[in-house]
C-alpha atoms as a PDB file:
ATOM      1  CA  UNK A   1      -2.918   4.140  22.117  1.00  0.00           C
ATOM      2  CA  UNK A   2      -2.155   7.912  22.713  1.00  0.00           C
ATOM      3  CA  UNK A   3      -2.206  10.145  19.648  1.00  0.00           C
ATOM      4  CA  UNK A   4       1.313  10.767  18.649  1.00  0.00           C
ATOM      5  CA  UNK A   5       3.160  14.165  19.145  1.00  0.00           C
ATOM      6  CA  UNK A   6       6.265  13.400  17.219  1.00  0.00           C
ATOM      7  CA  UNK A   7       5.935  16.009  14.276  1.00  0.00           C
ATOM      8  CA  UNK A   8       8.303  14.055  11.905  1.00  0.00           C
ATOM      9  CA  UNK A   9       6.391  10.589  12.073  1.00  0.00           C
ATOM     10  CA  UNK A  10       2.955  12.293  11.958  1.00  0.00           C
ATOM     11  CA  UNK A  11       4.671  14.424   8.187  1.00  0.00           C
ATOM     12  CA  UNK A  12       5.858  10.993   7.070  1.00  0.00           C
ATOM     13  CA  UNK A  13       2.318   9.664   7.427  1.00  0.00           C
ATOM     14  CA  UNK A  14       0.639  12.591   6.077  1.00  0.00           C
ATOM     15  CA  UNK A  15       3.225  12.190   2.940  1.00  0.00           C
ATOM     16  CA  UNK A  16       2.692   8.818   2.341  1.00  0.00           C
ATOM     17  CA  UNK A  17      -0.929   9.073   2.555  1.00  0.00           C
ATOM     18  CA  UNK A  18      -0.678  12.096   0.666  1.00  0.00           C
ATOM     19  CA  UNK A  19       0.999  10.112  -2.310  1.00  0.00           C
ATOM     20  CA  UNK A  20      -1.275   6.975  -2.061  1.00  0.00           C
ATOM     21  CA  UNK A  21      -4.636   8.810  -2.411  1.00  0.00           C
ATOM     22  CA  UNK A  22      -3.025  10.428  -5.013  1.00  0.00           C
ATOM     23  CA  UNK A  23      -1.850   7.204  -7.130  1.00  0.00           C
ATOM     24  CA  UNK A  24      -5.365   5.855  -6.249  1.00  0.00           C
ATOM     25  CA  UNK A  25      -6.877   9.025  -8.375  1.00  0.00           C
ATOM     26  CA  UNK A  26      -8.801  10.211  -5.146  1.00  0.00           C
ATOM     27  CA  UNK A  27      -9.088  13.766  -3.963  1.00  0.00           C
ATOM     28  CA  UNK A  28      -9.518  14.668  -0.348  1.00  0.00           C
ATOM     29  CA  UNK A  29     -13.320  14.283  -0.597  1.00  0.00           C
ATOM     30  CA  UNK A  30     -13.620  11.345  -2.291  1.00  0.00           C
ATOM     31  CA  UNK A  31     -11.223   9.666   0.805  1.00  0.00           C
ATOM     32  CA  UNK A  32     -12.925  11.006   3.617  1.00  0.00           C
ATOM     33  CA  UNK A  33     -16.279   9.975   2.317  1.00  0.00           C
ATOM     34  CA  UNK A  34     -15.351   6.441   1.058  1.00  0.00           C
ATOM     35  CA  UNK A  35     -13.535   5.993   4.753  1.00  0.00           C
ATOM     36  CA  UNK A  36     -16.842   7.759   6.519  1.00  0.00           C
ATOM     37  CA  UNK A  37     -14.990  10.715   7.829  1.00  0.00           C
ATOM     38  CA  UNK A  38     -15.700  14.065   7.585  1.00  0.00           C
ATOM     39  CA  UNK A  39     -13.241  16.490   5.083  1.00  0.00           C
ATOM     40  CA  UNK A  40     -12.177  18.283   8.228  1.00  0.00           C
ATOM     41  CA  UNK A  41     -11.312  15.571  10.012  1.00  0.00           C
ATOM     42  CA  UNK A  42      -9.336  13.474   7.117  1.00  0.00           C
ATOM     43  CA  UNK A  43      -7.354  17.289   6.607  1.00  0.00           C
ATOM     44  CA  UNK A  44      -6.124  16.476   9.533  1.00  0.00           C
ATOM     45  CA  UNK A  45      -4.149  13.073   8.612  1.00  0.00           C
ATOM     46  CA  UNK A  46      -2.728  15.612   5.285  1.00  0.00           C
ATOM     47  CA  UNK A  47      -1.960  18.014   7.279  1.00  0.00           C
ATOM     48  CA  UNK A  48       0.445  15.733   9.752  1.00  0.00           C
ATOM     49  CA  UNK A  49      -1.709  16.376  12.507  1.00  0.00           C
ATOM     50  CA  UNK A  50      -2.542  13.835  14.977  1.00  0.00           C
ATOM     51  CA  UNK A  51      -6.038  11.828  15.237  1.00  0.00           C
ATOM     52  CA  UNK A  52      -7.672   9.188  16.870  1.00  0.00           C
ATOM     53  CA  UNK A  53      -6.961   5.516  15.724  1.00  0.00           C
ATOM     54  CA  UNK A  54     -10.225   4.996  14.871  1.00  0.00           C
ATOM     55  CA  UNK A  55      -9.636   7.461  12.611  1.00  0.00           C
ATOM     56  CA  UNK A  56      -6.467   5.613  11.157  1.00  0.00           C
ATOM     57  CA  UNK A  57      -8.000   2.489  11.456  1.00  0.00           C
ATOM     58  CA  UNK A  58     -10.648   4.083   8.768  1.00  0.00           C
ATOM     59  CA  UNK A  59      -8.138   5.223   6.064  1.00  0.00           C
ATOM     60  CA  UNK A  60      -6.036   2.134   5.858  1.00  0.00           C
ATOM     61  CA  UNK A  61      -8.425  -0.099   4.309  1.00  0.00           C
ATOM     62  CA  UNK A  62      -9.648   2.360   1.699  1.00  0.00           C
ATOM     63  CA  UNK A  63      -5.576   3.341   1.095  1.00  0.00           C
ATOM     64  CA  UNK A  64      -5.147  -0.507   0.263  1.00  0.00           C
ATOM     65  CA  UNK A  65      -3.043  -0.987   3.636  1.00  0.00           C
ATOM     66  CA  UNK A  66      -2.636  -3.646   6.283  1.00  0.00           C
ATOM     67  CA  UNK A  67      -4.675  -3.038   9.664  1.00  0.00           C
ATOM     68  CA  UNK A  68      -2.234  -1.218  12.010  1.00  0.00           C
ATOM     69  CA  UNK A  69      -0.473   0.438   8.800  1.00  0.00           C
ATOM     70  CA  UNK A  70      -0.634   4.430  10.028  1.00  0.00           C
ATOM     71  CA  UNK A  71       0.877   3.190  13.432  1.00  0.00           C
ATOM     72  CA  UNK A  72       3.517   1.514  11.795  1.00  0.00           C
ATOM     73  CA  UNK A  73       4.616   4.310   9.881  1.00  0.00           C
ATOM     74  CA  UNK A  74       3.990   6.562  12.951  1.00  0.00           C
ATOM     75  CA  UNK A  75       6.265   3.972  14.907  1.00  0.00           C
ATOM     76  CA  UNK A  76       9.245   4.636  12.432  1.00  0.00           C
ATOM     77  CA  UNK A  77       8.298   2.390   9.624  1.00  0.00           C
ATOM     78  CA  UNK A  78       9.036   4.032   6.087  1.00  0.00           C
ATOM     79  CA  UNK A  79       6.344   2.727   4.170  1.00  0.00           C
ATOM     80  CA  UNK A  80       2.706   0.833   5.324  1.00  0.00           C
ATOM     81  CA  UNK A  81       2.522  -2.420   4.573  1.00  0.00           C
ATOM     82  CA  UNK A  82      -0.132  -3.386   1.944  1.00  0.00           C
ATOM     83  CA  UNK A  83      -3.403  -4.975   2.936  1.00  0.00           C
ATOM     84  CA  UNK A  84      -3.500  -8.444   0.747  1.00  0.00           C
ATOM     85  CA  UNK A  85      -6.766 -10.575   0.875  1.00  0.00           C
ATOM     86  CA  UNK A  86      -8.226 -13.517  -0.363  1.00  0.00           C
ATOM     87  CA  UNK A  87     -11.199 -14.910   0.775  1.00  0.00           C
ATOM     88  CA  UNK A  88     -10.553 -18.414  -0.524  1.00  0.00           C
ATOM     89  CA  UNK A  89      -7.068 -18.752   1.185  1.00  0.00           C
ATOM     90  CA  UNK A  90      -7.702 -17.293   4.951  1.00  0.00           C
ATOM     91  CA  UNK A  91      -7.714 -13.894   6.761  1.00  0.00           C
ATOM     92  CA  UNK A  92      -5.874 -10.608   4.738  1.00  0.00           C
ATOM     93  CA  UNK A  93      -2.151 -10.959   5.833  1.00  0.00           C
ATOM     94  CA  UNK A  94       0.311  -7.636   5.543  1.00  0.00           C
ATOM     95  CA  UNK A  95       3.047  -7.590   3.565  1.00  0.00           C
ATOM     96  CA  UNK A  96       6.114  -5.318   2.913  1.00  0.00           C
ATOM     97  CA  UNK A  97       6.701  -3.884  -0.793  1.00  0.00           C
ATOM     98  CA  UNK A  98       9.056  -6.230  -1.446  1.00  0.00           C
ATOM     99  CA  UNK A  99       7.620  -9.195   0.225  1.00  0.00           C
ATOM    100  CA  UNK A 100       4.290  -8.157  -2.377  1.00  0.00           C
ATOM    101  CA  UNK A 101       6.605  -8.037  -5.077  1.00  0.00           C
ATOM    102  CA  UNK A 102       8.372 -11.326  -4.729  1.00  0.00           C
ATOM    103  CA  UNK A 103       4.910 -13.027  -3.975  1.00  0.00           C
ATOM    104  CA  UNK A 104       3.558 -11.580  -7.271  1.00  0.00           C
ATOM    105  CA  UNK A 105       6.323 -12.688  -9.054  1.00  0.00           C
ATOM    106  CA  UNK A 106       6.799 -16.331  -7.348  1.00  0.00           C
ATOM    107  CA  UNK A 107       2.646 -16.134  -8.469  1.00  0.00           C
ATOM    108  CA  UNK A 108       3.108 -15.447 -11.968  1.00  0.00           C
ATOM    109  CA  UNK A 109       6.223 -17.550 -12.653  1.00  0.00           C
ATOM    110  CA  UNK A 110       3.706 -20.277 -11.129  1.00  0.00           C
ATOM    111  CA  UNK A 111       0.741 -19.767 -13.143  1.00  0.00           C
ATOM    112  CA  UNK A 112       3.503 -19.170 -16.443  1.00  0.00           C
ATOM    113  CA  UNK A 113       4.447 -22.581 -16.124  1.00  0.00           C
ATOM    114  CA  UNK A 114       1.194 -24.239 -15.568  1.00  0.00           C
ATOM    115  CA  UNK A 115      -0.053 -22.839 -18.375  1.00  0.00           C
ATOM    116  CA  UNK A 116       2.066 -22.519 -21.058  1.00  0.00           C
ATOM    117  CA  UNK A 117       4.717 -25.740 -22.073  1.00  0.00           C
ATOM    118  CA  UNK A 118       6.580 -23.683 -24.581  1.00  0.00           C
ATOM    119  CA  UNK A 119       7.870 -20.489 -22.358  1.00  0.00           C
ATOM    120  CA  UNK A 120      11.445 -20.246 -21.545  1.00  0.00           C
ATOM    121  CA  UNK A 121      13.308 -19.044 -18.592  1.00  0.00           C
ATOM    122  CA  UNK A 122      13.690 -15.395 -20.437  1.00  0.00           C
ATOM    123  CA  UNK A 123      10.191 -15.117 -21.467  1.00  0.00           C
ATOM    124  CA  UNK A 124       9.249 -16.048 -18.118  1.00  0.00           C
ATOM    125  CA  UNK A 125      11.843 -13.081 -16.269  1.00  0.00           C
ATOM    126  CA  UNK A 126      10.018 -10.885 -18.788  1.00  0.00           C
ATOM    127  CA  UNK A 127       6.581 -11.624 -17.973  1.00  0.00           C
ATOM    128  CA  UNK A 128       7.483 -11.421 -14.255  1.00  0.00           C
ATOM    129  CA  UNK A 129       9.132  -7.917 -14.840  1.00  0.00           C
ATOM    130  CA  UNK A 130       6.111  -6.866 -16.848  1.00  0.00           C
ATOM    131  CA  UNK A 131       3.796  -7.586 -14.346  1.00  0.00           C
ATOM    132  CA  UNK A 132       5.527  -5.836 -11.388  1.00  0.00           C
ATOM    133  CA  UNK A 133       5.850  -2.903 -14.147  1.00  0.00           C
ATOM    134  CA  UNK A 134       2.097  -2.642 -14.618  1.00  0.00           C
ATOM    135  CA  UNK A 135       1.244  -3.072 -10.712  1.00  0.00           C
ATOM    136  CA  UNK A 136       4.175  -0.010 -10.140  1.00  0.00           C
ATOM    137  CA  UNK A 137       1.816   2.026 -12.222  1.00  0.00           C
ATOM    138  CA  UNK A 138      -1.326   1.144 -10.791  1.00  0.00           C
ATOM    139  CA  UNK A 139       0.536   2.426  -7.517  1.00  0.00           C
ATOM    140  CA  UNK A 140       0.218  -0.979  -5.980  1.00  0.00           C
ATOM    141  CA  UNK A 141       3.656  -0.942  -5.729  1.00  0.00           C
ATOM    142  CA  UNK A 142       6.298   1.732  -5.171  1.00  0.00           C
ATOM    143  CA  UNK A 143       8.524   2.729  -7.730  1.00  0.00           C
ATOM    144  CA  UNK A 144      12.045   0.861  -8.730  1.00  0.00           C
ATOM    145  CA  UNK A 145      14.722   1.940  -6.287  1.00  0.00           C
ATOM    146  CA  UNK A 146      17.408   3.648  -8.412  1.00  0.00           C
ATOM    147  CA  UNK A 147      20.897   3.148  -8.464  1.00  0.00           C
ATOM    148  CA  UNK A 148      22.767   5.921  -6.705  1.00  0.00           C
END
């Protein structure tokens, strides 16, 4: 695919990227290098200026995001979809932010009850809420939408 021209998907990419190397505690350098790009060229994604998909295609999995993720956003999407894997359960599948979210907490509720005979249905919420808190601060997933 073409490199896109449209100035305001190519700022929302370079934002979002922006923001996820930055809640990944990565500078410029250490991005480009773990993705095998050069500074100049990795600038370029920052700086909303288009690149090749290769070059896209080389960010996303060291961002944490689903293959295809930059031309998502570039398509119109607001945020990239997350890059989940398991080796043991099949190929890495994409998911929304919330789709992550409810998975993590259909997960823990899961492995709550399995292990534990005594929990109740608050203790459970709160474990739930807990975890999604801690993976919000680990940037794996955006923060809480507030009330307007």
């Amino acid at each position: 695919m073409a490199a896109t021209q449209d100035s305001a998907a190519l700022q929302r990419l370079a934002d979002l990227t922006t923001e996820r190397r930055i809640q990944l505690g990565m500078t410029k350098s250490d991005l480009a290098r773990a993705a095998g790009l050069t500074i100049n060229t990795y600038n370029k994604v920052e700086a909303a200026r288009p690149v090749r998909d290769t070059t896209y295609g080389k960010i996303e999995p060291v961002l944490g995001w689903a293959t295809g993720a930059c031309r998502e956003v570039l398509a119109g999407a607001d945020e990239a979809p997350v890059a989940m894997t398991s080796s043991e359960y099949g190929a890495p599948r994409a998911a929304s932010p919330e789709v992550f979210q409810r998975d993590i907490e259909e997960a823990v509720q899961a492995a709550a009850i399995t292990a534990t005979d005594n929990l109740t249905t608050a203790d459970v919420r709160k474990l739930k809420q807990h975890v999604v808190e801690e993976l919000r601060r680990r940037g794996y997933l955006p923060p809480a939408a507030t009330a307007d």
